[in-house]
Each structure stands twice: as C-alpha cells, then as structure tokens.
N, C-alpha and C. Protein backbone atom coordinates (compact mmCIF):
# COMPACT_ATOMS: atom_id res chain seq x y z
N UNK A 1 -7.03 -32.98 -34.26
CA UNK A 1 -7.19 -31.67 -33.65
C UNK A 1 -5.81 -31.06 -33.46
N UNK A 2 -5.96 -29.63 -33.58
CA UNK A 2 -4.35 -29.22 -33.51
C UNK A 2 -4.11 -28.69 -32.28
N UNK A 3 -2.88 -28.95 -31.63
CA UNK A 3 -2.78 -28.10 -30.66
C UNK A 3 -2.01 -26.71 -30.64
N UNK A 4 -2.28 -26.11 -29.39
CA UNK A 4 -2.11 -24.75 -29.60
C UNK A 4 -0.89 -25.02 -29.18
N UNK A 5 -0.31 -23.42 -29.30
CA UNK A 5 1.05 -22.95 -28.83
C UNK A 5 1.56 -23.47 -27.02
N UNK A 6 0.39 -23.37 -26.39
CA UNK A 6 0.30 -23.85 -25.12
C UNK A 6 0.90 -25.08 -24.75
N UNK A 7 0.67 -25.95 -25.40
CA UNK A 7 0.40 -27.44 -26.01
C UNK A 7 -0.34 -28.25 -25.25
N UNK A 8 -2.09 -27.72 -25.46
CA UNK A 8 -3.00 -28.37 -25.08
C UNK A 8 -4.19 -28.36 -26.62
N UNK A 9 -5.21 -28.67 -26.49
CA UNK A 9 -5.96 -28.96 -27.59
C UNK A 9 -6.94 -27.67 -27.28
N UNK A 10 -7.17 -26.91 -28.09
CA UNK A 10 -8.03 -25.92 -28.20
C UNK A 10 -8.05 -24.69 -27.34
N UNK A 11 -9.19 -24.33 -27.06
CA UNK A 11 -9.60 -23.64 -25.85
C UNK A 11 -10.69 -24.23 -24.90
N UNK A 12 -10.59 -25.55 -24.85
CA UNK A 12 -11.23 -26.44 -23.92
C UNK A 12 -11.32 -26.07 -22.15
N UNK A 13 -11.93 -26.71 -21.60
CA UNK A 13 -12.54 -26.86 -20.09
C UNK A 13 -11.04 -26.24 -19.29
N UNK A 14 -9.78 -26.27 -19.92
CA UNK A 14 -8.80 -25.62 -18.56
C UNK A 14 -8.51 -24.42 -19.21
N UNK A 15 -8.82 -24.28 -20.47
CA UNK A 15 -8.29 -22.63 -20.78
C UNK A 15 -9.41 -21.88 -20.06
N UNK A 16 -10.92 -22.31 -20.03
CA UNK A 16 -11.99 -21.72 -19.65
C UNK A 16 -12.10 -21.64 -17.97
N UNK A 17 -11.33 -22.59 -17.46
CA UNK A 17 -11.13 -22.45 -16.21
C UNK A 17 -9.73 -21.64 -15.52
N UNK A 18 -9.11 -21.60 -16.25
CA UNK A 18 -7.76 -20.85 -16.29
C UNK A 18 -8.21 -18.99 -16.27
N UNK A 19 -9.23 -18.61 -17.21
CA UNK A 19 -9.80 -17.35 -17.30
C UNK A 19 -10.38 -17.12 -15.96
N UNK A 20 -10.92 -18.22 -15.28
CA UNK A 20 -12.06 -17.96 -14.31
C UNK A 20 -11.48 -17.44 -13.81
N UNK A 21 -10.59 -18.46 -13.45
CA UNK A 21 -9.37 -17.99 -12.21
C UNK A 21 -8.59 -16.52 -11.74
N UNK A 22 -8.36 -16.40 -13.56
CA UNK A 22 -7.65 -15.27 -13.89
C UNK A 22 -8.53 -13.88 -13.39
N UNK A 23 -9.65 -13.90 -13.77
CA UNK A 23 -10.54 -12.83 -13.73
C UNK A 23 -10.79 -12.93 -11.79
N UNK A 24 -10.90 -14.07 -10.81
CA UNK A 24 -11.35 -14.06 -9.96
C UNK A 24 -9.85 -13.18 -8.84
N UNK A 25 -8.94 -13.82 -9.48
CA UNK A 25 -7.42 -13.31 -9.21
C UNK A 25 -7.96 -11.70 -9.55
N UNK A 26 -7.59 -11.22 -10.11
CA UNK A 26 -7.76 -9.35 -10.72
C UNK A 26 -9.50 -8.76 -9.97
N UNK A 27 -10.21 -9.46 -9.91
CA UNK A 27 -11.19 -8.90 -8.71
C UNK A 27 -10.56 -8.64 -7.07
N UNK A 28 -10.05 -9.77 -6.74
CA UNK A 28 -9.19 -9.97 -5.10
C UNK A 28 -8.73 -8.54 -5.10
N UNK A 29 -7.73 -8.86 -5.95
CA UNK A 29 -6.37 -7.32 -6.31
C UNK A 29 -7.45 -6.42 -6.18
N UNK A 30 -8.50 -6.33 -6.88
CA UNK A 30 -8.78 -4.79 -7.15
C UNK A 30 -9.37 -4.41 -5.89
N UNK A 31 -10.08 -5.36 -4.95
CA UNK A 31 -10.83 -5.51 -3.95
C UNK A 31 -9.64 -4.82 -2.86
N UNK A 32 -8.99 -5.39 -2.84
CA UNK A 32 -7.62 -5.49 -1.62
C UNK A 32 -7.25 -3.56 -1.70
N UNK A 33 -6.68 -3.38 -3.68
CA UNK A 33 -6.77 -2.27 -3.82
C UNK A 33 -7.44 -0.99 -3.08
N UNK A 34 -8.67 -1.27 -3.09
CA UNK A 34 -9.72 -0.26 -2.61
C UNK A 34 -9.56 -0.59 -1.20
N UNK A 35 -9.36 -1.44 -0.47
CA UNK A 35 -9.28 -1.61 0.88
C UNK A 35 -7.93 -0.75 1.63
N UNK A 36 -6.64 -0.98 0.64
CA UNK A 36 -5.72 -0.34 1.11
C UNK A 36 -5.63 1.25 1.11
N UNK A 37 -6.25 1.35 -0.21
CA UNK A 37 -6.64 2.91 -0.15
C UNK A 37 -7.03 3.56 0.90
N UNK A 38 -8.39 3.13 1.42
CA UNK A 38 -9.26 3.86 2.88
C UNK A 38 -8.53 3.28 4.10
N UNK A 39 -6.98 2.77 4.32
CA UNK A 39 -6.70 3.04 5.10
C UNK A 39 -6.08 3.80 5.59
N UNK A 40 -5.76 4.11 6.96
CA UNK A 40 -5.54 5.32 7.59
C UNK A 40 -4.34 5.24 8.39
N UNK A 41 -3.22 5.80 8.22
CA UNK A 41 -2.10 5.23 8.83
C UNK A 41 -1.42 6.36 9.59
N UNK A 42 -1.16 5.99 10.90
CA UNK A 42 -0.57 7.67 11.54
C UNK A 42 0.81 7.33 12.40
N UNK A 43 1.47 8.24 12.62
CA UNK A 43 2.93 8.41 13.38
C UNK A 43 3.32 9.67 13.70
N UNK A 44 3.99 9.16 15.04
CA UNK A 44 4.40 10.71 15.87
C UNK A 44 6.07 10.61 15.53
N UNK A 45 6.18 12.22 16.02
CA UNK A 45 8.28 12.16 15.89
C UNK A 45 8.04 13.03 17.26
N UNK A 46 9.30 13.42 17.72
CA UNK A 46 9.52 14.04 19.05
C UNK A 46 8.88 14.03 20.30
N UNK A 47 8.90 12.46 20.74
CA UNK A 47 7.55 12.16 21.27
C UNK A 47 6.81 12.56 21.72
N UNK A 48 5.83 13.01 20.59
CA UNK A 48 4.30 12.97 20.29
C UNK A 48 4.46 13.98 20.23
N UNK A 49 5.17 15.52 20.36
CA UNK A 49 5.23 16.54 19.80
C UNK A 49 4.51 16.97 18.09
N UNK A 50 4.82 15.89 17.43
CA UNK A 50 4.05 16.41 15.98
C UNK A 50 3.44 14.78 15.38
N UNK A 51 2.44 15.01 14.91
CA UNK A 51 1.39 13.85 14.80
C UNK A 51 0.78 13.92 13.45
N UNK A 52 0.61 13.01 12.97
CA UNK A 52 0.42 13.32 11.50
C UNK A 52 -0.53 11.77 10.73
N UNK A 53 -1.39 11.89 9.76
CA UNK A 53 -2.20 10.44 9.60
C UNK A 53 -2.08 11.02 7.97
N UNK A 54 -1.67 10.01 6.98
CA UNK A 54 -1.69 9.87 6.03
C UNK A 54 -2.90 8.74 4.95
N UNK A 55 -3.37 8.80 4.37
CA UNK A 55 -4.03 7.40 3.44
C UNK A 55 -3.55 6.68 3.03
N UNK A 56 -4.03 5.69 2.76
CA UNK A 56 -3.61 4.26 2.10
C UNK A 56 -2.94 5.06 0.55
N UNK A 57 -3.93 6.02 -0.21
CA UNK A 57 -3.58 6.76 -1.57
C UNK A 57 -2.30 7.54 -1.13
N UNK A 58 -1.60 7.88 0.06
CA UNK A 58 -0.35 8.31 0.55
C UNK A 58 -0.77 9.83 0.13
N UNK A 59 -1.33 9.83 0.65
CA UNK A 59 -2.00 11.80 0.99
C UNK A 59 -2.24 12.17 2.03
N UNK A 60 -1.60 12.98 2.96
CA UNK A 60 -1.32 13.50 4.46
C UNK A 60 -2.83 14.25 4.39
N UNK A 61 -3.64 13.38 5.39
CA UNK A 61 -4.88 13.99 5.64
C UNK A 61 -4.59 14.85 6.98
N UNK A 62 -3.61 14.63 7.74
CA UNK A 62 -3.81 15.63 9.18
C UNK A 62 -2.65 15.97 10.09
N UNK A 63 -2.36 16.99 10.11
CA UNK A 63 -1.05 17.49 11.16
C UNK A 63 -1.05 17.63 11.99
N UNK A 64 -0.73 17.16 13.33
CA UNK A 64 -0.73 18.28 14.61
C UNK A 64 0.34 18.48 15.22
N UNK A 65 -0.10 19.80 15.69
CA UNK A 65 1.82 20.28 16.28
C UNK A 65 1.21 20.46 17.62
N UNK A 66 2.12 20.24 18.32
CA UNK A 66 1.47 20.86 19.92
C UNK A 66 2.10 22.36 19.94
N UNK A 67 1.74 22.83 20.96
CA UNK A 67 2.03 24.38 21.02
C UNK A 67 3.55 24.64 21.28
N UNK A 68 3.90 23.50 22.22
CA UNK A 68 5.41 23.57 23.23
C UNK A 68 6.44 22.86 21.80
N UNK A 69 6.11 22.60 20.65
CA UNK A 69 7.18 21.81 19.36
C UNK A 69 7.60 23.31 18.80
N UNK A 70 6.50 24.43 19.06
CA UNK A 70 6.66 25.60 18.37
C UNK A 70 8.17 26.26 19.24
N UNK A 71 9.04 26.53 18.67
CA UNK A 71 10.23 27.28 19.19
C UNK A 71 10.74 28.19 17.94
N UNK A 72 10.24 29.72 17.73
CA UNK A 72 10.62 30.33 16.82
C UNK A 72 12.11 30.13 16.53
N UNK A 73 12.83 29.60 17.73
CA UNK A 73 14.49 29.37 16.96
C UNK A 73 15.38 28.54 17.38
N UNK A 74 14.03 27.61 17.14
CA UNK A 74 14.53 26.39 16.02
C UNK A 74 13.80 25.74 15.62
N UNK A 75 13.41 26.29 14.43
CA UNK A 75 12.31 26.10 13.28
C UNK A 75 12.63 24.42 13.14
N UNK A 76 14.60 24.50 12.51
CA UNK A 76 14.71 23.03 11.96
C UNK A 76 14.38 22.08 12.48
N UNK A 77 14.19 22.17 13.81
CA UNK A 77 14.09 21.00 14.66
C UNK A 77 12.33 20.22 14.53
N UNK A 78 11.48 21.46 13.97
CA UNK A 78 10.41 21.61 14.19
C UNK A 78 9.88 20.98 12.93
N UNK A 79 10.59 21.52 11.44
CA UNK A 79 10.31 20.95 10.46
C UNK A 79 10.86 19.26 10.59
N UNK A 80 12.29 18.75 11.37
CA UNK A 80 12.38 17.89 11.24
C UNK A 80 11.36 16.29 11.69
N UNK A 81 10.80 17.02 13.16
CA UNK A 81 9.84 16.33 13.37
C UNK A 81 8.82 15.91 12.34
N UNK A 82 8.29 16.82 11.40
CA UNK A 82 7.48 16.82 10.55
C UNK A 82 7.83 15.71 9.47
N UNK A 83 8.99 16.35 8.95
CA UNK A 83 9.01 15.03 8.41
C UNK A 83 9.35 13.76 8.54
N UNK A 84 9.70 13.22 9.48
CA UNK A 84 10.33 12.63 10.36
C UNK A 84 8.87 11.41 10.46
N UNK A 85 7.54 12.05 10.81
CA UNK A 85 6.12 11.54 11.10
C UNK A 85 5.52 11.94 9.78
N UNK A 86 5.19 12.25 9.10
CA UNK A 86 4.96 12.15 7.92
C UNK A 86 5.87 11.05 6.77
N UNK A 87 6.60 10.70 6.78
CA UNK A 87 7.50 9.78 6.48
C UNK A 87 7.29 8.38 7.04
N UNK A 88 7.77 8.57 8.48
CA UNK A 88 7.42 6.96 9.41
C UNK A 88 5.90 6.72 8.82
N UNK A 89 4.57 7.49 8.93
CA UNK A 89 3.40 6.71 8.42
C UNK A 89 3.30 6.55 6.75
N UNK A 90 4.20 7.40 5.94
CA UNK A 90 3.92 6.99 4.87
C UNK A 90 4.91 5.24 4.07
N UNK A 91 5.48 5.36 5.22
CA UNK A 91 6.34 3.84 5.30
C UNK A 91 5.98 2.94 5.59
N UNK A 92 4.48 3.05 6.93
CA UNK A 92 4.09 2.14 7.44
C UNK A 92 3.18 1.52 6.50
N UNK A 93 2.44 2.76 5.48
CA UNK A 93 1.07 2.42 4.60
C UNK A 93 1.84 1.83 3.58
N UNK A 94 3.27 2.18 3.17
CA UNK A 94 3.59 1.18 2.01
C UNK A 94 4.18 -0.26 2.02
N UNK A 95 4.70 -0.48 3.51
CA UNK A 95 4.54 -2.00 4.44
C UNK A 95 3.67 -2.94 4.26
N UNK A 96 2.73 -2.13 4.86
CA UNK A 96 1.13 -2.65 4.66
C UNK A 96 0.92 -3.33 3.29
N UNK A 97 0.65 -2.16 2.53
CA UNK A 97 0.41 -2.67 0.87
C UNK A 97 1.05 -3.52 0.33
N UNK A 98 2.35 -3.57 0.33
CA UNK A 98 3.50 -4.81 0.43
C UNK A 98 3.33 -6.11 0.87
N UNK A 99 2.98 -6.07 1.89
CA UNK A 99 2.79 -7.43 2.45
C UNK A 99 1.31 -8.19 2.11
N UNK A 100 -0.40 -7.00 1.96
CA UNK A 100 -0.86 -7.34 1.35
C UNK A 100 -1.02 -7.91 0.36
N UNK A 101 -0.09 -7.41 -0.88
CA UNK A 101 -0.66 -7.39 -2.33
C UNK A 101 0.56 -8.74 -2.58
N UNK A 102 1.53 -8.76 -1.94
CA UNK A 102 2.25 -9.75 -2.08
C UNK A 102 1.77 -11.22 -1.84
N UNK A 103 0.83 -11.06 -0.25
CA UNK A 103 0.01 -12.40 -0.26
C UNK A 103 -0.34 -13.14 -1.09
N UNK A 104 -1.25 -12.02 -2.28
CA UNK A 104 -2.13 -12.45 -2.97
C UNK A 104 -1.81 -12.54 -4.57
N UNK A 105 -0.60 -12.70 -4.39
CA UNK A 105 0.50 -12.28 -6.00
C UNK A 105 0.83 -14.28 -5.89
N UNK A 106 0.54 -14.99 -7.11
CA UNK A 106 1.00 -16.45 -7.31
C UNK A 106 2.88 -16.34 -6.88
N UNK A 107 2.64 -17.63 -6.46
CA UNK A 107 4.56 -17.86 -6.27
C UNK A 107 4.89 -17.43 -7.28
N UNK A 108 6.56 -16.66 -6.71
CA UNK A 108 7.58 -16.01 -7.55
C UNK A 108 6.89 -14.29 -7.77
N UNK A 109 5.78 -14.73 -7.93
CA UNK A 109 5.61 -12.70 -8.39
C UNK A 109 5.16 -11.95 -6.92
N UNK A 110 5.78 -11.92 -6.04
CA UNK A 110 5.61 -10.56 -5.25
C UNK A 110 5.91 -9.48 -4.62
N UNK A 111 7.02 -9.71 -5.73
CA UNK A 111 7.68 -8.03 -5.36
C UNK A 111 7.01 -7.36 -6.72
N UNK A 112 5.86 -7.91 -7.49
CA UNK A 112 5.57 -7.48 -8.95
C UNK A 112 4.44 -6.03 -8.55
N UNK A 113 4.19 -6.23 -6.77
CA UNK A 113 3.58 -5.04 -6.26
C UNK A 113 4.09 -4.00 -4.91
C-alpha cells in the first residue's frame, strides 16, 4: 500500500476522523460567530454625559446625549465625548471577539482571529 504525502496509508479511520473534527471545529467558529454578532456592547465618555451601544457586527445601534453635554460653544468637547464612547464600546466588542475566537483557535493559531 502506498503512503500518502502525509505519511500515513490512505485515507483510512484518522484522515476520516481528522475531517470530523475539522468540520466540528468550523461549526463551533461559526456558532461563536453568530453569538458575537448579537452582542450588544455599550460605553459612556464625560461621565455619562454621552452614551452609546454598538453590535457585536460593530454598528452603533444608539446615541444618547443628555441635554446639559449640549453647549453650543463647545461643540468639540461634545463631539469628543462621542467619540470617545463610541470607540471605548467598539473596543470592548473587539476584546470580546478576541478572546472568544482565540479560545477556540488550536495552539499557536490565535491571533489567526
């Protein structure tokens, strides 16, 4: 019998178990995937002056300004908050995903997400 490039004999009982694996591995991921997506991640700047919740997909679902952040002059201060909390939660959701997807990444590969 010849062996393969691998250097095992065929596609016998560990290549077929090696797929299982493989395929059960890329379900987890995709699973985890969809989990990180619908989450919901939020952060304030100027405390609690501007409030903001982003998705797991990193799409700012919601803003809030309080009335007293509003100062016609000084806008900058106003935009800075903004991004300031829009930023901190979109850092926190890519933390998250990080440390998730890394769990579940075999030794050596997890910075591969």
């Amino acid at each position: 019998m010849a062996r393969n490039q691998f250097g095992g004999f065929g596609g016998g009982p560990n290549m077929q178990q090696l797929m299982r694996q493989a395929q059960k591995m890329q379900e987890q991921l995709q699973k985890a995937q969809e989990e990180l997506d619908e989450k919901v991640y939020e952060a304030s700047a100027g405390g609690g002056m501007v409030t903001c919740k982003v998705s797991g997909k990193r799409e700012l679902l919601e803003l809030t300004i309080k009335p007293e952040a509003v100062n016609p002059d000084d806008v900058d201060m106003l935009q800075d908050m903004i991004l300031a909390a829009v930023n901190e939660a979109l850092r926190e959701g890519e933390k998250t995903r990080e440390e998730t997807m890394g769990r579940m990444a075999p030794a050596g590969m997890g910075g591969m997400f």
